[in-house]
PDB file of N, CA and C in Angstrom:
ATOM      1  N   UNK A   1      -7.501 -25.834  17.432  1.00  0.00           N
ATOM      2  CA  UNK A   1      -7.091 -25.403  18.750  1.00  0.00           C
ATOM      3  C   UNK A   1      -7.185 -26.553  19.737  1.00  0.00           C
ATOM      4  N   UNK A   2      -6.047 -26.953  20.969  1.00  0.00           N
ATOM      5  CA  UNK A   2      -6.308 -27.813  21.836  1.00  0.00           C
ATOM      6  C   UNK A   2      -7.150 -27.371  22.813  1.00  0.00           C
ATOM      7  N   UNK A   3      -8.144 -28.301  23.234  1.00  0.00           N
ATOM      8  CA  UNK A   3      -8.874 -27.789  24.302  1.00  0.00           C
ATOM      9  C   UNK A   3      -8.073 -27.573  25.436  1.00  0.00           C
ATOM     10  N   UNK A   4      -7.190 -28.085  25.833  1.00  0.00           N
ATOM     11  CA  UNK A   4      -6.145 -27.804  27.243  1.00  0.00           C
ATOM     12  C   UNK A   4      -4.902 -27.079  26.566  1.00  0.00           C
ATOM     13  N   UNK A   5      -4.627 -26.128  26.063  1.00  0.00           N
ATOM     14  CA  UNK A   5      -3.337 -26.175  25.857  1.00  0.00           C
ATOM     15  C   UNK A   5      -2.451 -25.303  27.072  1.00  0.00           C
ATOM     16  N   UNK A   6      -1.380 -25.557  27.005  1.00  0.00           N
ATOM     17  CA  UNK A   6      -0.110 -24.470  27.702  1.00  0.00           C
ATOM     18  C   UNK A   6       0.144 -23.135  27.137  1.00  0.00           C
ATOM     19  N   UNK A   7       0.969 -22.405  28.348  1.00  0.00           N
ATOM     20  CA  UNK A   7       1.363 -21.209  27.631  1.00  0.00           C
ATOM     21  C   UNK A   7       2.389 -21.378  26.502  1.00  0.00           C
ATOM     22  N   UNK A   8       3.102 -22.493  26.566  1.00  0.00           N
ATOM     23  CA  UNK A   8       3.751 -22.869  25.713  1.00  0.00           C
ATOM     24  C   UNK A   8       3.583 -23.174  24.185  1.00  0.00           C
ATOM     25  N   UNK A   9       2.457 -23.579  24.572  1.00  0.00           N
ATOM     26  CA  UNK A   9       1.589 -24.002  23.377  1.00  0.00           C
ATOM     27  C   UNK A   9       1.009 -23.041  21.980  1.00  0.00           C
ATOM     28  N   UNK A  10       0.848 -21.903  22.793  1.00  0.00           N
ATOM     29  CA  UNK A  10       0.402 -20.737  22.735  1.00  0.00           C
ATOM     30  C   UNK A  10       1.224 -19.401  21.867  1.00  0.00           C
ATOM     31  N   UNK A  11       2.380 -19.554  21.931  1.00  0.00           N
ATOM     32  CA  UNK A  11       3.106 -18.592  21.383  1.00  0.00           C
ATOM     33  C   UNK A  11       3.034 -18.281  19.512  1.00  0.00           C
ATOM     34  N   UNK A  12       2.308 -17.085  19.692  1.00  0.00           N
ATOM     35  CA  UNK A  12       2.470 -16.544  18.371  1.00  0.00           C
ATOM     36  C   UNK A  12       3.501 -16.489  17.578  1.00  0.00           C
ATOM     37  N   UNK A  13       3.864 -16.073  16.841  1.00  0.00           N
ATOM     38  CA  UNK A  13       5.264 -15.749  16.119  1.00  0.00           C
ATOM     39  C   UNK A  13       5.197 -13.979  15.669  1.00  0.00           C
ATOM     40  N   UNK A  14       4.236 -13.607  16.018  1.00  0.00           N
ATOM     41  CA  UNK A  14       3.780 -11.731  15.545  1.00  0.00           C
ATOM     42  C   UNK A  14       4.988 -11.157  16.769  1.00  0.00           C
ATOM     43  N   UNK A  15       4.607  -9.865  15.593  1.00  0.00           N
ATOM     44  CA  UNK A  15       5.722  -8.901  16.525  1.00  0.00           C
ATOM     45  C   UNK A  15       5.180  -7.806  15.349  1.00  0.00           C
ATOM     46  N   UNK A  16       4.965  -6.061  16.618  1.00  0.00           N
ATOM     47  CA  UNK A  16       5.302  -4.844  15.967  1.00  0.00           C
ATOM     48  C   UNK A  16       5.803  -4.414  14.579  1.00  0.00           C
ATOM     49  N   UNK A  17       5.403  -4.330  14.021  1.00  0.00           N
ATOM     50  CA  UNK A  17       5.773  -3.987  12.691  1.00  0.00           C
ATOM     51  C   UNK A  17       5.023  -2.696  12.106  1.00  0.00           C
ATOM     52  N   UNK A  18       5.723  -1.426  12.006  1.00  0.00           N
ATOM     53  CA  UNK A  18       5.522  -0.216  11.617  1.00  0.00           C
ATOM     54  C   UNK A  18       4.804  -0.019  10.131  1.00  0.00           C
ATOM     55  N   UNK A  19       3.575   0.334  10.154  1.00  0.00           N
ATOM     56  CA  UNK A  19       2.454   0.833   9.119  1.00  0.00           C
ATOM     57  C   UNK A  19       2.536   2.154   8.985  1.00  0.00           C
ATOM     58  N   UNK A  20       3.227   3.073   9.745  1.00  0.00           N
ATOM     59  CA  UNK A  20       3.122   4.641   9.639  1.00  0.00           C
ATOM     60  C   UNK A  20       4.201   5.397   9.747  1.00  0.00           C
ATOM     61  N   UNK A  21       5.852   5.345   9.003  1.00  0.00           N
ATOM     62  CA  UNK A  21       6.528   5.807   9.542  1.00  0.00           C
ATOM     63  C   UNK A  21       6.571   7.326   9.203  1.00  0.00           C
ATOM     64  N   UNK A  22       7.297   7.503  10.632  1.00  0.00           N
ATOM     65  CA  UNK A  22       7.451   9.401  10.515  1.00  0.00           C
ATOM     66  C   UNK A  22       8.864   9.583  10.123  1.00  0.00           C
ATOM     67  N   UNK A  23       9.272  10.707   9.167  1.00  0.00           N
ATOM     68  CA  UNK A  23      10.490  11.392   8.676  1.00  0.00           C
ATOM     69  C   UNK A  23      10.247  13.178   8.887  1.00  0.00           C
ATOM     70  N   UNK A  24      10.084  13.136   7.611  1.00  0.00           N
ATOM     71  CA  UNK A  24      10.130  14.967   7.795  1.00  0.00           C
ATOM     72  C   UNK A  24       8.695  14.745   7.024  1.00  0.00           C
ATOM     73  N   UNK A  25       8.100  13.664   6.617  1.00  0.00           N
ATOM     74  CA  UNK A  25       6.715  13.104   6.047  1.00  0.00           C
ATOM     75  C   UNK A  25       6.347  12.064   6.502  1.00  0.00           C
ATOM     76  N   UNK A  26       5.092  11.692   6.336  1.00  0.00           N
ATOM     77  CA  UNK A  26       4.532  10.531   7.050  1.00  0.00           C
ATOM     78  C   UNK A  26       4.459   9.412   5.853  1.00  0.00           C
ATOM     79  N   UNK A  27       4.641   8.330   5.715  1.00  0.00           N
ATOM     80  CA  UNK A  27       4.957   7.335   4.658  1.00  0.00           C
ATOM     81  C   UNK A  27       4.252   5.857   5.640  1.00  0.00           C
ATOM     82  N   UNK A  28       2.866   5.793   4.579  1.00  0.00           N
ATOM     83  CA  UNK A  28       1.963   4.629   4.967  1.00  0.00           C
ATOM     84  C   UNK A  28       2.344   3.281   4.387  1.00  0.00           C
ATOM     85  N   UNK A  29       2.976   2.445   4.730  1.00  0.00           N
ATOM     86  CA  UNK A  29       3.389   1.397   4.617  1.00  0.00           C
ATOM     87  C   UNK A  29       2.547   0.001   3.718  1.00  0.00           C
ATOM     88  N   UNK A  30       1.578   0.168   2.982  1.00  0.00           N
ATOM     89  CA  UNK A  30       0.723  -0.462   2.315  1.00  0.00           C
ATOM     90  C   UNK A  30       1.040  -2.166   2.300  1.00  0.00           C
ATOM     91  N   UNK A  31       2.376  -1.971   2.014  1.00  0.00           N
ATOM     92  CA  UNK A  31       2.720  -3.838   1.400  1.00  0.00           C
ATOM     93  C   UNK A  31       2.227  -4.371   2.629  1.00  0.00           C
ATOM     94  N   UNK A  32       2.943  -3.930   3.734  1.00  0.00           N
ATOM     95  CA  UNK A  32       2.710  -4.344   5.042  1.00  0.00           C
ATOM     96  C   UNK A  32       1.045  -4.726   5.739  1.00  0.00           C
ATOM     97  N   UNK A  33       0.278  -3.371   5.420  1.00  0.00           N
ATOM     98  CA  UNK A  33      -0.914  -3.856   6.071  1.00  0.00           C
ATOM     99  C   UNK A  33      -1.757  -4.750   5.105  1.00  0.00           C
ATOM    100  N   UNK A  34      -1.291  -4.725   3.720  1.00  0.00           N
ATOM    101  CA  UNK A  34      -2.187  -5.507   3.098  1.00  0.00           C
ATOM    102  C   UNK A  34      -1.563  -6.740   3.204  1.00  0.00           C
ATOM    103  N   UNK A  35      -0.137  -7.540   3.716  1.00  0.00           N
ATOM    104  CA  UNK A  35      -0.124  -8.784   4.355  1.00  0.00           C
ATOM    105  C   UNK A  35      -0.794  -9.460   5.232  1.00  0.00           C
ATOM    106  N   UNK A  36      -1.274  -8.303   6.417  1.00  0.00           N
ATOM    107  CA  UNK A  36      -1.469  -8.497   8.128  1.00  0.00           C
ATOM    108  C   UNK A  36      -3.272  -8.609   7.254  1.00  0.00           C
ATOM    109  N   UNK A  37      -3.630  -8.195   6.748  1.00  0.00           N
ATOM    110  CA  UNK A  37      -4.918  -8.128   5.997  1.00  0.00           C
ATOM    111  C   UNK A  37      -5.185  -9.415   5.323  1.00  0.00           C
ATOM    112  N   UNK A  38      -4.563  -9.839   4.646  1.00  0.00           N
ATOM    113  CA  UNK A  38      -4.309 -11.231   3.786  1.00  0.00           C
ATOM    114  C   UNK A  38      -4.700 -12.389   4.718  1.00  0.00           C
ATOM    115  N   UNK A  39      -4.172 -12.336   5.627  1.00  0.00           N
ATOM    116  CA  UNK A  39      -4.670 -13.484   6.786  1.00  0.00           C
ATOM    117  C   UNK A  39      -5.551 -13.437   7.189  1.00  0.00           C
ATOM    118  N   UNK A  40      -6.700 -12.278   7.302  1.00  0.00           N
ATOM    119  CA  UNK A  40      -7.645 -11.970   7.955  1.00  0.00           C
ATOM    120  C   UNK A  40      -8.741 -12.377   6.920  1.00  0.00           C
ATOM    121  N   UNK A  41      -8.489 -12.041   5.814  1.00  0.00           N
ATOM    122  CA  UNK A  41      -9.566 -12.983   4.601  1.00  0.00           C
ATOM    123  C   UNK A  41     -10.802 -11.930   4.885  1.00  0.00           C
ATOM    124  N   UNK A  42     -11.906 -12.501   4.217  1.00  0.00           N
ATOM    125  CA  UNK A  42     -13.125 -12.276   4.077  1.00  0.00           C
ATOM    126  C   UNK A  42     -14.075 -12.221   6.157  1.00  0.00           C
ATOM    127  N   UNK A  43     -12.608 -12.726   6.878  1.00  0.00           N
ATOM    128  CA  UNK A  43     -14.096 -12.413   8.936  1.00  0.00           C
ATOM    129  C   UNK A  43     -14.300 -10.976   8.705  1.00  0.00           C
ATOM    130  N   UNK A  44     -14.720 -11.104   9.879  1.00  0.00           N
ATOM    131  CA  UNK A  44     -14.613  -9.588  10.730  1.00  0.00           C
ATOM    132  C   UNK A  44     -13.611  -9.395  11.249  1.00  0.00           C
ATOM    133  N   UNK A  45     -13.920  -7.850  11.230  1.00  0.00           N
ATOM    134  CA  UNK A  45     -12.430  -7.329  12.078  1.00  0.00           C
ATOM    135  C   UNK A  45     -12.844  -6.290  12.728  1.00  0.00           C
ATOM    136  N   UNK A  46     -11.673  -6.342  14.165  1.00  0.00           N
ATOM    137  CA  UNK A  46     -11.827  -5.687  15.196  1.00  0.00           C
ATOM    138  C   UNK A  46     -10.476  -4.685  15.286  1.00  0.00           C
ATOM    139  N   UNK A  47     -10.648  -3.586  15.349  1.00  0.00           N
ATOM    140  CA  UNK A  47      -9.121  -2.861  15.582  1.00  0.00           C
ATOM    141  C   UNK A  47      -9.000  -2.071  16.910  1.00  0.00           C
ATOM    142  N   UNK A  48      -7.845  -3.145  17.908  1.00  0.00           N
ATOM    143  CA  UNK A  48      -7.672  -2.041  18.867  1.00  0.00           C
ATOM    144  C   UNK A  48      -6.796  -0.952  19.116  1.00  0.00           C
ATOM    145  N   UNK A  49      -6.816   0.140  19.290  1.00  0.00           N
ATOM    146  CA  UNK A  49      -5.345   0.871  18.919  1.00  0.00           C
ATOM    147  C   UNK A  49      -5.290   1.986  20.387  1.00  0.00           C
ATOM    148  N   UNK A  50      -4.679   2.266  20.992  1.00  0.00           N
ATOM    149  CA  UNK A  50      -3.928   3.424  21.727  1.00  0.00           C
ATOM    150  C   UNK A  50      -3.400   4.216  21.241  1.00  0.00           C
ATOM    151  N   UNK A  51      -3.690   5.987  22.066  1.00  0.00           N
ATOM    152  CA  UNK A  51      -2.757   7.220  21.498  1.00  0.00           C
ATOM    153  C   UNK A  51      -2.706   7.643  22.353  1.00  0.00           C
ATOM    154  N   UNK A  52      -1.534   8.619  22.524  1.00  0.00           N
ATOM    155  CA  UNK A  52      -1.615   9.709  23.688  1.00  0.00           C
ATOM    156  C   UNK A  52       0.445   9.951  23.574  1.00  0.00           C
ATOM    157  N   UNK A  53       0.776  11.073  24.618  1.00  0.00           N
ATOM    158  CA  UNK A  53       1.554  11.262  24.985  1.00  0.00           C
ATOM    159  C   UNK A  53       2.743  10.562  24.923  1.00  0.00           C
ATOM    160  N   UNK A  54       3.808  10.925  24.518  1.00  0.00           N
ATOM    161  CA  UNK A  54       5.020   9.764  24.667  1.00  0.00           C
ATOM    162  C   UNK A  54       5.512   9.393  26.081  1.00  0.00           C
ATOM    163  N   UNK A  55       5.885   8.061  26.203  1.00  0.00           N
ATOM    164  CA  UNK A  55       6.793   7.488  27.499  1.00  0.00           C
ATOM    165  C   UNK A  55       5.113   7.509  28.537  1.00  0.00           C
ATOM    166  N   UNK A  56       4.088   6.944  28.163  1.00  0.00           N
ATOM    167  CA  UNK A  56       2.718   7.091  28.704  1.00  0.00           C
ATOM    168  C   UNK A  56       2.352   5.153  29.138  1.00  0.00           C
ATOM    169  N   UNK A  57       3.135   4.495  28.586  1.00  0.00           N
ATOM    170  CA  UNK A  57       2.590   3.145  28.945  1.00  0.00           C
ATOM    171  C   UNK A  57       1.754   2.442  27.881  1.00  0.00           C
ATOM    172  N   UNK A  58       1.780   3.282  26.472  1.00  0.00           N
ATOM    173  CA  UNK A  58       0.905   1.965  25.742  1.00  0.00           C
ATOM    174  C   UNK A  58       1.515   1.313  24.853  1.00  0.00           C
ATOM    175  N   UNK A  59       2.445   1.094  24.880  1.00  0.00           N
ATOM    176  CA  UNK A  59       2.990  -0.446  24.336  1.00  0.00           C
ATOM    177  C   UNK A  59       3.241  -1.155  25.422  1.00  0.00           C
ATOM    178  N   UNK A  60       3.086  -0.796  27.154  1.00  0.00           N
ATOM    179  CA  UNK A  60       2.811  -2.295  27.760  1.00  0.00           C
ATOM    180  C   UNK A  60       1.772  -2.510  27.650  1.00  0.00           C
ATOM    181  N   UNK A  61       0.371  -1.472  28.169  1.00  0.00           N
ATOM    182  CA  UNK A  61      -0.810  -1.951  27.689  1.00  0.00           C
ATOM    183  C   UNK A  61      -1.097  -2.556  26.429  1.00  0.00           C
ATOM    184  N   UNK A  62      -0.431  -2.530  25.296  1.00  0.00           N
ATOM    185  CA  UNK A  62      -1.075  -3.576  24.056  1.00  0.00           C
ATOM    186  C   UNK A  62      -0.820  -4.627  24.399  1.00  0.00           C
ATOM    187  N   UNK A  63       0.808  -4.803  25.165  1.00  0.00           N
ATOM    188  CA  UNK A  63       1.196  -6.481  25.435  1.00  0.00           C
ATOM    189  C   UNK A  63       0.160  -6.976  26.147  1.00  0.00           C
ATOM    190  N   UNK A  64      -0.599  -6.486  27.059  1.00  0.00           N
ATOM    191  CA  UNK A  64      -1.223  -6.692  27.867  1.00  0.00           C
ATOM    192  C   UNK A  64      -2.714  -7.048  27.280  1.00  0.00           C
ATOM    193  N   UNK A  65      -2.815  -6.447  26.337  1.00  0.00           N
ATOM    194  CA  UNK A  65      -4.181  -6.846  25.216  1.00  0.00           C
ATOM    195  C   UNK A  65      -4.110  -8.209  24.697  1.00  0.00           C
ATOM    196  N   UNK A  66      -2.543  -7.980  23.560  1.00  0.00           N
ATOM    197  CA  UNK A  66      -2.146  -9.505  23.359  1.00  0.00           C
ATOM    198  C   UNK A  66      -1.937 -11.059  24.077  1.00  0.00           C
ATOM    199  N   UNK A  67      -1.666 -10.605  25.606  1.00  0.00           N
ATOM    200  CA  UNK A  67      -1.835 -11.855  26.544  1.00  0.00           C
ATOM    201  C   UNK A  67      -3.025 -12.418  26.009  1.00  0.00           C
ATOM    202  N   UNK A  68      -4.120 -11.051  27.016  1.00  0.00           N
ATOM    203  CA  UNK A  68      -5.348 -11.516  26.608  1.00  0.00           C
ATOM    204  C   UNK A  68      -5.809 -12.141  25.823  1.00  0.00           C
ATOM    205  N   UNK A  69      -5.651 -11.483  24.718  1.00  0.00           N
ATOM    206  CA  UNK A  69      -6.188 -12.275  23.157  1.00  0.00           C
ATOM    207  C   UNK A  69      -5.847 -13.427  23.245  1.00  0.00           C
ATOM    208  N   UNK A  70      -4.686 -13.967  22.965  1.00  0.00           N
ATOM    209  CA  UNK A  70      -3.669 -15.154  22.948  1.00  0.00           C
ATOM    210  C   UNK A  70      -4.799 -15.949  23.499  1.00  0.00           C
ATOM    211  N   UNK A  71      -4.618 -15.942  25.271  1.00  0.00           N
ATOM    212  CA  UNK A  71      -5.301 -16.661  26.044  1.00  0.00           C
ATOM    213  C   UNK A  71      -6.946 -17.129  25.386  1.00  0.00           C
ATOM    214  N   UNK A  72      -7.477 -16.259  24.553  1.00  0.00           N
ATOM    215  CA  UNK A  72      -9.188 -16.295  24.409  1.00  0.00           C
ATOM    216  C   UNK A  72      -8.554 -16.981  23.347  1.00  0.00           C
ATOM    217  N   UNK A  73      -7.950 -16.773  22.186  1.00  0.00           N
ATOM    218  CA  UNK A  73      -7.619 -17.412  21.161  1.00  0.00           C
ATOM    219  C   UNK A  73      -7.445 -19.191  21.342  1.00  0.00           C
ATOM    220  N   UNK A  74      -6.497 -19.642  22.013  1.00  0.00           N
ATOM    221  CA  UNK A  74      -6.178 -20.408  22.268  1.00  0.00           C
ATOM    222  C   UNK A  74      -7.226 -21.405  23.554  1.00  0.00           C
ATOM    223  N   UNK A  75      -8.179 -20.370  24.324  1.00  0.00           N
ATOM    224  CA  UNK A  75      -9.206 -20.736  25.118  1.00  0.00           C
ATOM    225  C   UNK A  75      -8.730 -21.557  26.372  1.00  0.00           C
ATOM    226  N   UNK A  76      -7.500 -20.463  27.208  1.00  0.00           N
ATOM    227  CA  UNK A  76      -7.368 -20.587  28.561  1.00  0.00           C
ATOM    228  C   UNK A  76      -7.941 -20.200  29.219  1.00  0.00           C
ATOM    229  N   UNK A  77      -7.434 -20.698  30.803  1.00  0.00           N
ATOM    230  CA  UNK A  77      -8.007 -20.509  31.756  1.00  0.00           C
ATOM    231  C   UNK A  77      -8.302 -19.081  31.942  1.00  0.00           C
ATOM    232  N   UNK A  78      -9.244 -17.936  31.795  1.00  0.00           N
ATOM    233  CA  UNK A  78      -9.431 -17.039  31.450  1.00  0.00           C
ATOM    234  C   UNK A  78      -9.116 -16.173  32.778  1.00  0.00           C
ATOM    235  N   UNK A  79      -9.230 -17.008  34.264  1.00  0.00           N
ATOM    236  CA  UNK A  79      -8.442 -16.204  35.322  1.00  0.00           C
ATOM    237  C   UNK A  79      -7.034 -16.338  35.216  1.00  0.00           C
ATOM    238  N   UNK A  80      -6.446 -16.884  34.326  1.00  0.00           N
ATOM    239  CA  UNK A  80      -4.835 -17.373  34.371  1.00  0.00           C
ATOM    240  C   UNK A  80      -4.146 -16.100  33.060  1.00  0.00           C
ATOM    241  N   UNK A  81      -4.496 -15.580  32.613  1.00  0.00           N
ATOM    242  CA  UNK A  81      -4.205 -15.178  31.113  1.00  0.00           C
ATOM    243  C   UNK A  81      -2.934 -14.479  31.279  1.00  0.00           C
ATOM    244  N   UNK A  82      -2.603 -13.877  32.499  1.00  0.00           N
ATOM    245  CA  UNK A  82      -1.296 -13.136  32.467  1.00  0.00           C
ATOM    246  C   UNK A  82      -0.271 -13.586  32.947  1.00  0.00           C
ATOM    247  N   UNK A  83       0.783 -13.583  31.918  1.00  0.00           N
ATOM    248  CA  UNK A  83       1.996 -14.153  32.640  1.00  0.00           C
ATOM    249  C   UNK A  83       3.160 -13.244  32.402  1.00  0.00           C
ATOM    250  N   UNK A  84       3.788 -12.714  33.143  1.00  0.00           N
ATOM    251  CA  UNK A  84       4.811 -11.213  33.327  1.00  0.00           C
ATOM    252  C   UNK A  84       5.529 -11.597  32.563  1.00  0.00           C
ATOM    253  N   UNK A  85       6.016 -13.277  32.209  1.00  0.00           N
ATOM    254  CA  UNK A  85       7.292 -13.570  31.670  1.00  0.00           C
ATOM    255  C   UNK A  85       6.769 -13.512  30.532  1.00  0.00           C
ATOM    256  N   UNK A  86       5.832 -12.930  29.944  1.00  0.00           N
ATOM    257  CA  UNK A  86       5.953 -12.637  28.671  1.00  0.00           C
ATOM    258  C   UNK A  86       5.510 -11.643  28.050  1.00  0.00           C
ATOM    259  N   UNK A  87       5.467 -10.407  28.944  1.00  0.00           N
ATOM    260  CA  UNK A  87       4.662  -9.600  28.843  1.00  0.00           C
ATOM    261  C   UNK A  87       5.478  -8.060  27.705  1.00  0.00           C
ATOM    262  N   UNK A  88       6.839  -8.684  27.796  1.00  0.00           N
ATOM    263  CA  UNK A  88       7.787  -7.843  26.454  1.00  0.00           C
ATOM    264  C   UNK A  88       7.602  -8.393  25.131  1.00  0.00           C
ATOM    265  N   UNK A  89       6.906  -9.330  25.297  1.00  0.00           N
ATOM    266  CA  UNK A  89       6.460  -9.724  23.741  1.00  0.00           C
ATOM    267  C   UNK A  89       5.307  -8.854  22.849  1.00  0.00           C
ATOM    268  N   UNK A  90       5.610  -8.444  21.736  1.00  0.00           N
ATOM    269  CA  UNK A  90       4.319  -8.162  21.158  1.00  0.00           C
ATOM    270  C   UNK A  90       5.027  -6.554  20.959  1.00  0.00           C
ATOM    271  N   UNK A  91       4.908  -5.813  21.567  1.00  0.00           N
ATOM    272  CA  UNK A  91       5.556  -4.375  21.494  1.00  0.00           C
ATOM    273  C   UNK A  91       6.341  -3.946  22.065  1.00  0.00           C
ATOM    274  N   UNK A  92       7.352  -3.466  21.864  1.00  0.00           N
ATOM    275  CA  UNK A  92       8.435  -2.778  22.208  1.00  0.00           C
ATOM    276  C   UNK A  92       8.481  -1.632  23.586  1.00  0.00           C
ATOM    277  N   UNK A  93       9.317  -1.794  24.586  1.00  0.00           N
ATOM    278  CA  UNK A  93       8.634  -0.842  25.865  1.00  0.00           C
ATOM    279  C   UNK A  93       9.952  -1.208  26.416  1.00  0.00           C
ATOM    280  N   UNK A  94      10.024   0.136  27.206  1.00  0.00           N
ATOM    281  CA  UNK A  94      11.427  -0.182  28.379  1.00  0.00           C
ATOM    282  C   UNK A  94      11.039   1.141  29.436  1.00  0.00           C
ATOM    283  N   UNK A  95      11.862   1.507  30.046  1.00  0.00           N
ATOM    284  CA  UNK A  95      11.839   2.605  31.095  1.00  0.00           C
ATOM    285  C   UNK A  95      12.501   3.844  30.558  1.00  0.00           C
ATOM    286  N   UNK A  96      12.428   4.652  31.276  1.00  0.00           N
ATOM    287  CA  UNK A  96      12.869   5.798  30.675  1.00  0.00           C
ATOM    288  C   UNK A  96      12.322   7.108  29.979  1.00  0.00           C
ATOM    289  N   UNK A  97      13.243   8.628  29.705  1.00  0.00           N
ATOM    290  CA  UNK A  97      12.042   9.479  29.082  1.00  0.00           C
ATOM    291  C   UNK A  97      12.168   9.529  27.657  1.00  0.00           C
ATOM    292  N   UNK A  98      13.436   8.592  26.967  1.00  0.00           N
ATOM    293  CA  UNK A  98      13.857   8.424  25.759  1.00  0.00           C
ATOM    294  C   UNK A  98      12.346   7.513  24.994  1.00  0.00           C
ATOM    295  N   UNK A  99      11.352   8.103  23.883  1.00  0.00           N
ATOM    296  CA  UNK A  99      10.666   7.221  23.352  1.00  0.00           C
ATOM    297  C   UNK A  99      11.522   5.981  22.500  1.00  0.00           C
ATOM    298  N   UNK A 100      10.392   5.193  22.651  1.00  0.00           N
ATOM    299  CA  UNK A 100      11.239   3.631  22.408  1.00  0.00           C
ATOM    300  C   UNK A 100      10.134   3.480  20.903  1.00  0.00           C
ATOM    301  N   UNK A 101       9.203   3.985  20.574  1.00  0.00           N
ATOM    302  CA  UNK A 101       8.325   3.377  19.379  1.00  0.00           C
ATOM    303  C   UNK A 101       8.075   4.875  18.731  1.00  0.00           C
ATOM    304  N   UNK A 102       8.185   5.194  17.409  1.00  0.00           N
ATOM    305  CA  UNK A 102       7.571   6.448  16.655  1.00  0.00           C
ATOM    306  C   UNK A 102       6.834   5.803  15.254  1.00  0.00           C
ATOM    307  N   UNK A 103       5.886   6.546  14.863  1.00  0.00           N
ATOM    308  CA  UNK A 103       5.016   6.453  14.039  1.00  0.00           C
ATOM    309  C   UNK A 103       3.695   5.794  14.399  1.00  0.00           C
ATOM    310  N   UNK A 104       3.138   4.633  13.834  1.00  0.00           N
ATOM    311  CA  UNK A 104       1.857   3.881  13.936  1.00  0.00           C
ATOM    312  C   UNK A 104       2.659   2.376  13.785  1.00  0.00           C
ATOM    313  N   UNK A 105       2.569   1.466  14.219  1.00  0.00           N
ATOM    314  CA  UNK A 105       2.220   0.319  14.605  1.00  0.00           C
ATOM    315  C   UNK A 105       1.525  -1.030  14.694  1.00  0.00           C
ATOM    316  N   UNK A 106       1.410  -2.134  14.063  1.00  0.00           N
ATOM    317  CA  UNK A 106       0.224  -3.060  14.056  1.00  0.00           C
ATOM    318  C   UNK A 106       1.221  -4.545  14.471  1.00  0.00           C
ATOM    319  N   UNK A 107      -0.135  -4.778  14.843  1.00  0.00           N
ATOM    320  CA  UNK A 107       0.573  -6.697  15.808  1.00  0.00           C
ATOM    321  C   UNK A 107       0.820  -7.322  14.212  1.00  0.00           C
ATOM    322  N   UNK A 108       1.405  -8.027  13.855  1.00  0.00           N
ATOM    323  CA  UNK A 108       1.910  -8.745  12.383  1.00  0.00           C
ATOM    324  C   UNK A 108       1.142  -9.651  12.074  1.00  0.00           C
ATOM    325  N   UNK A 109      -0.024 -10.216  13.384  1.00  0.00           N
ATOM    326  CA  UNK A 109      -0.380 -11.625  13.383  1.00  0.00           C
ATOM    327  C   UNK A 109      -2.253 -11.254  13.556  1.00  0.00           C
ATOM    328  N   UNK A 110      -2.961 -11.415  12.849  1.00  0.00           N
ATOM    329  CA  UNK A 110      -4.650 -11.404  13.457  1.00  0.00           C
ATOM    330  C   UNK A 110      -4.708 -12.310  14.656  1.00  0.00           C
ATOM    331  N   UNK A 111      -5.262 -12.586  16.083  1.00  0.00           N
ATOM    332  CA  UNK A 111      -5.691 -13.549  16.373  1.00  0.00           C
ATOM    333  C   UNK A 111      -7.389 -13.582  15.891  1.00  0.00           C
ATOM    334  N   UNK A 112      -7.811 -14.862  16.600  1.00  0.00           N
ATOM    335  CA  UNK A 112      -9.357 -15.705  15.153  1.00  0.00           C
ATOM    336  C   UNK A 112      -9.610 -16.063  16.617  1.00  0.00           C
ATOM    337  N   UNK A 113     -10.584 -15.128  16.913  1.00  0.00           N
ATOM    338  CA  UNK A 113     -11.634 -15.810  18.698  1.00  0.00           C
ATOM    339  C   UNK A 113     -13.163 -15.591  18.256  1.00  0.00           C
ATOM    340  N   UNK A 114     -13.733 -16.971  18.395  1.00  0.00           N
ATOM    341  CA  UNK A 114     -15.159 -17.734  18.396  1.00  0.00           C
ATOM    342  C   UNK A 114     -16.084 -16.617  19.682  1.00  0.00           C
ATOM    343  N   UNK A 115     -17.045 -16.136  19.025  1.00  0.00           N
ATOM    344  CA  UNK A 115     -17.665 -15.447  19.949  1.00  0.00           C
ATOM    345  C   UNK A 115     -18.998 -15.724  20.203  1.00  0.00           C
ATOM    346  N   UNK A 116     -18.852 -16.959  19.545  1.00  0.00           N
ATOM    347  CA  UNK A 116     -20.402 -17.800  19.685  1.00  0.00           C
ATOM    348  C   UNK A 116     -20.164 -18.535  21.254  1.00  0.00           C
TER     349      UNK A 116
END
């Protein structure tokens, strides 16, 4: 990790990728989480997840997790961590009463933050 880096610097390559899809059955996606798992190896792990109501705001709130993370990951300026222009990254969200995400959900990418 650079000790100074940019937001630039910074950009993941993860994106949303569905572990739970719904049909007329629910179908758990295995290959998938045991990839997002594969990277994570033998650390610890932390899982954050949101539920509730549709058209409720939590796929901006995860983006809004992922800034975060990013920022601790990468070890920015920790009053600086949000930046709007990127705040459609990470999960899927728009306006409207049409839902934009169904089933369950996981970021594609672990971030790895030092808590020593």
């Amino acid at each position: 990790m650079n000790s100074n880096p940019t937001w630039h610097q910074c950009s993941k390559t993860g994106r949303a990728v569905s572990i739970v899809e719904v049909h007329k059955s629910l179908t758990l996606n295995t290959d998938v989480i045991e990839e997002i798992l594969d990277k994570v190896g033998n650390r610890p792990l932390c899982i954050i997840s949101i539920n509730g109501k549709y058209r409720e705001g939590k796929s901006l709130m995860l983006n809004f997790f992922l800034q975060h993370l990013r920022a601790q990951e990468y070890n920015l300026d920790n009053t600086n961590w949000f930046q709007p222009t990127k705040l459609g990254t990470g999960f899927n969200w728009r306006g409207g009463s049409t839902p934009d995400t169904t089933g369950i959900c996981m970021y594609s990418e672990p971030f790895f933050i030092d808590l020593d």
